[in-house]
Protein backbone atom coordinates (compact mmCIF):
# COMPACT_ATOMS: atom_id res chain seq x y z
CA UNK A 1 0.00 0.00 0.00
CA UNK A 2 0.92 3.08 -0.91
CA UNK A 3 -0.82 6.71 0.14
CA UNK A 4 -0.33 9.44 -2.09
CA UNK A 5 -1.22 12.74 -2.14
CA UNK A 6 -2.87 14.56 -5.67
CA UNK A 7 -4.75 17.79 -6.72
CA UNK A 8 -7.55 17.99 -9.29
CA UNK A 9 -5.29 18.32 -11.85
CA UNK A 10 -2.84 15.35 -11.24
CA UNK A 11 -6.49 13.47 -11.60
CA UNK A 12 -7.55 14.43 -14.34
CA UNK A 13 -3.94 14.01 -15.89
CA UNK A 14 -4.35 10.49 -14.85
CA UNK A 15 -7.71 10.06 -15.76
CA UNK A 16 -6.63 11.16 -19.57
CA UNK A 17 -3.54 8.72 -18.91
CA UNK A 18 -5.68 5.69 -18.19
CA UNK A 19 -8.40 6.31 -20.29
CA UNK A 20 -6.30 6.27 -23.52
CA UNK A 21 -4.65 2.65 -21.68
CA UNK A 22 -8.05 1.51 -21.39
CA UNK A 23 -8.36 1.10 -25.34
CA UNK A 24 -4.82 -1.14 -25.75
CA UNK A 25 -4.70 -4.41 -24.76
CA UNK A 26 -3.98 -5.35 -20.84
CA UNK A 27 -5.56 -8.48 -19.24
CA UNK A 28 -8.52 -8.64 -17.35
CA UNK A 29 -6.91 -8.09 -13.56
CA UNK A 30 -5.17 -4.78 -15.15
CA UNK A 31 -7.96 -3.65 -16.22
CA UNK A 32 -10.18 -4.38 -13.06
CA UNK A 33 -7.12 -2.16 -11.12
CA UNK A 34 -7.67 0.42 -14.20
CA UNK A 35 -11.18 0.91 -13.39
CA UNK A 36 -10.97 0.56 -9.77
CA UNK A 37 -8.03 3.06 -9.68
CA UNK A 38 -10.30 4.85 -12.32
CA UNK A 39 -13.07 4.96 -9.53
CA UNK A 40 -11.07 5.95 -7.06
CA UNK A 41 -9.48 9.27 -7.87
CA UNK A 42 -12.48 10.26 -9.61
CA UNK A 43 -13.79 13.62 -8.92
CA UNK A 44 -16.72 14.06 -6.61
CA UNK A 45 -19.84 16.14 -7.83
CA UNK A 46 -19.07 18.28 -4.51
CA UNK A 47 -15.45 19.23 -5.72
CA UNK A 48 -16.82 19.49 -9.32
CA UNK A 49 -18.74 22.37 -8.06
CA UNK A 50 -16.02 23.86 -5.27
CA UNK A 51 -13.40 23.79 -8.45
CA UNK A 52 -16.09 25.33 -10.96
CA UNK A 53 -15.00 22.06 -12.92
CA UNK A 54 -16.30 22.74 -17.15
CA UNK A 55 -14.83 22.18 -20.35
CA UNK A 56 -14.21 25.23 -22.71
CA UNK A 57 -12.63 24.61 -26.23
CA UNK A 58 -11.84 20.68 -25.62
CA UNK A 59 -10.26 21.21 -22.14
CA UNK A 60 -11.22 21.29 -18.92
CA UNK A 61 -10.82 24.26 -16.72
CA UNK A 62 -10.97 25.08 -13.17
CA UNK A 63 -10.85 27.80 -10.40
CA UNK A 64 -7.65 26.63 -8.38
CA UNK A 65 -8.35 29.54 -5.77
CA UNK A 66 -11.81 30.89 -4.58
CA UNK A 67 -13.07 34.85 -4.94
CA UNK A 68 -10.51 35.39 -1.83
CA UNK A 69 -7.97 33.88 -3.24
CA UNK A 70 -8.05 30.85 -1.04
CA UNK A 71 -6.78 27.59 -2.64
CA UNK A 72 -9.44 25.39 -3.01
CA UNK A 73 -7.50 22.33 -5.16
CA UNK A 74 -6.30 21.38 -2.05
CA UNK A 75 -3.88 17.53 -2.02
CA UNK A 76 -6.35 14.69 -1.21
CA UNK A 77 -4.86 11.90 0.12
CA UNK A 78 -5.49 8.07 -1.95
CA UNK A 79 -4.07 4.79 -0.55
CA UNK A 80 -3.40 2.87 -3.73
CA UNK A 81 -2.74 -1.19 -3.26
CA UNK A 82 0.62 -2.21 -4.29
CA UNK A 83 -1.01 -3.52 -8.03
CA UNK A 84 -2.17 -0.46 -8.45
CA UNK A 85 0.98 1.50 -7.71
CA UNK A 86 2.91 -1.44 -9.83
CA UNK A 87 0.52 -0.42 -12.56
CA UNK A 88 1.28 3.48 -13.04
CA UNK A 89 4.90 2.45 -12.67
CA UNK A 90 4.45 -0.02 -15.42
CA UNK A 91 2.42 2.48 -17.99
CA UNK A 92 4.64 5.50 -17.16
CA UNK A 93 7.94 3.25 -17.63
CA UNK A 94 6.24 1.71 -20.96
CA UNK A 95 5.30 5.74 -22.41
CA UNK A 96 8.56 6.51 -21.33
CA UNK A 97 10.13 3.64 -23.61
CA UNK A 98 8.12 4.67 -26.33
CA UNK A 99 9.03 8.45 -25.70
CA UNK A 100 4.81 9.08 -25.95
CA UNK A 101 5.26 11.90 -23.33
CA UNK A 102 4.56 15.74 -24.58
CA UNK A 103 5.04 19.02 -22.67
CA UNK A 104 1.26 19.01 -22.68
CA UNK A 105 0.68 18.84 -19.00
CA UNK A 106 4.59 17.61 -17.59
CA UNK A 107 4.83 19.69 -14.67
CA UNK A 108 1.48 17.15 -13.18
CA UNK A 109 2.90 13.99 -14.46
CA UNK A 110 6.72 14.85 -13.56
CA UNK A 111 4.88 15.51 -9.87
CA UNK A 112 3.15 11.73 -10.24
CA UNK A 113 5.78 10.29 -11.17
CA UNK A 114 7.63 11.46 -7.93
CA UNK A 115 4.80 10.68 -5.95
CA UNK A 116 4.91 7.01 -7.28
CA UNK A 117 8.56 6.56 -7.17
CA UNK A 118 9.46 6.58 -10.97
CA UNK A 119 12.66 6.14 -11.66
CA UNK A 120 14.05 8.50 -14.27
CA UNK A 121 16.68 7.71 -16.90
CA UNK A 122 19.99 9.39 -16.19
């Protein structure tokens, strides 16, 4: 087990991530953990409304801070199982290979892949 600790963003990063993985081929326990992963980091129709969650021109948008300027995509902490650790590892080591990653959102998934213990190439 492994708790980690992500804002809105570094969920919906993942939740573009895995949703693309969802259409290759994986068995059937990777993509149980997929969708219970999936499930888990999902955003809640509360925080959809606190982060004035919408989509505008294909993306999604939020308000990180509040009228007062109070930071309301606060860290939320997730325990992940071990699989499902073992399993972002695996699909950011195997886009990593394949040199699939953009600058399109790095800063979030350079902070995930801390968070999960990638290792980087040196």
């Amino acid at each position: 087990m492994k708790t980690i600790k992500l804002k809105a963003v570094h969920r919906l990063v993942l939740i573009a991530l895995f949703g693309g993985e969802g259409q290759k081929g994986h068995s059937l326990s990777e993509l149980n953990d997929l969708l219970k992963f999936d499930e888990k980091i999902r955003l809640s129709e509360e925080e959809i409304k606190k982060l004035n969650l919408r989509v505008e021109e294909s993306s999604y948008k939020w308000d990180a801070k509040d009228k007062d300027g109070v930071d309301v995509d606060e860290e939320k902490d997730f325990e992940l199982s071990d699989d499902q650790v073992n399993l972002l590892l695996k699909t950011f080591k195997e886009k990593d290979d394949k040199k699939e990653f953009t600058l399109n959102n790095l800063s979030p998934i350079l902070e995930i892949a801390e968070k999960i213990g990638f290792e980087f190439k040196k």
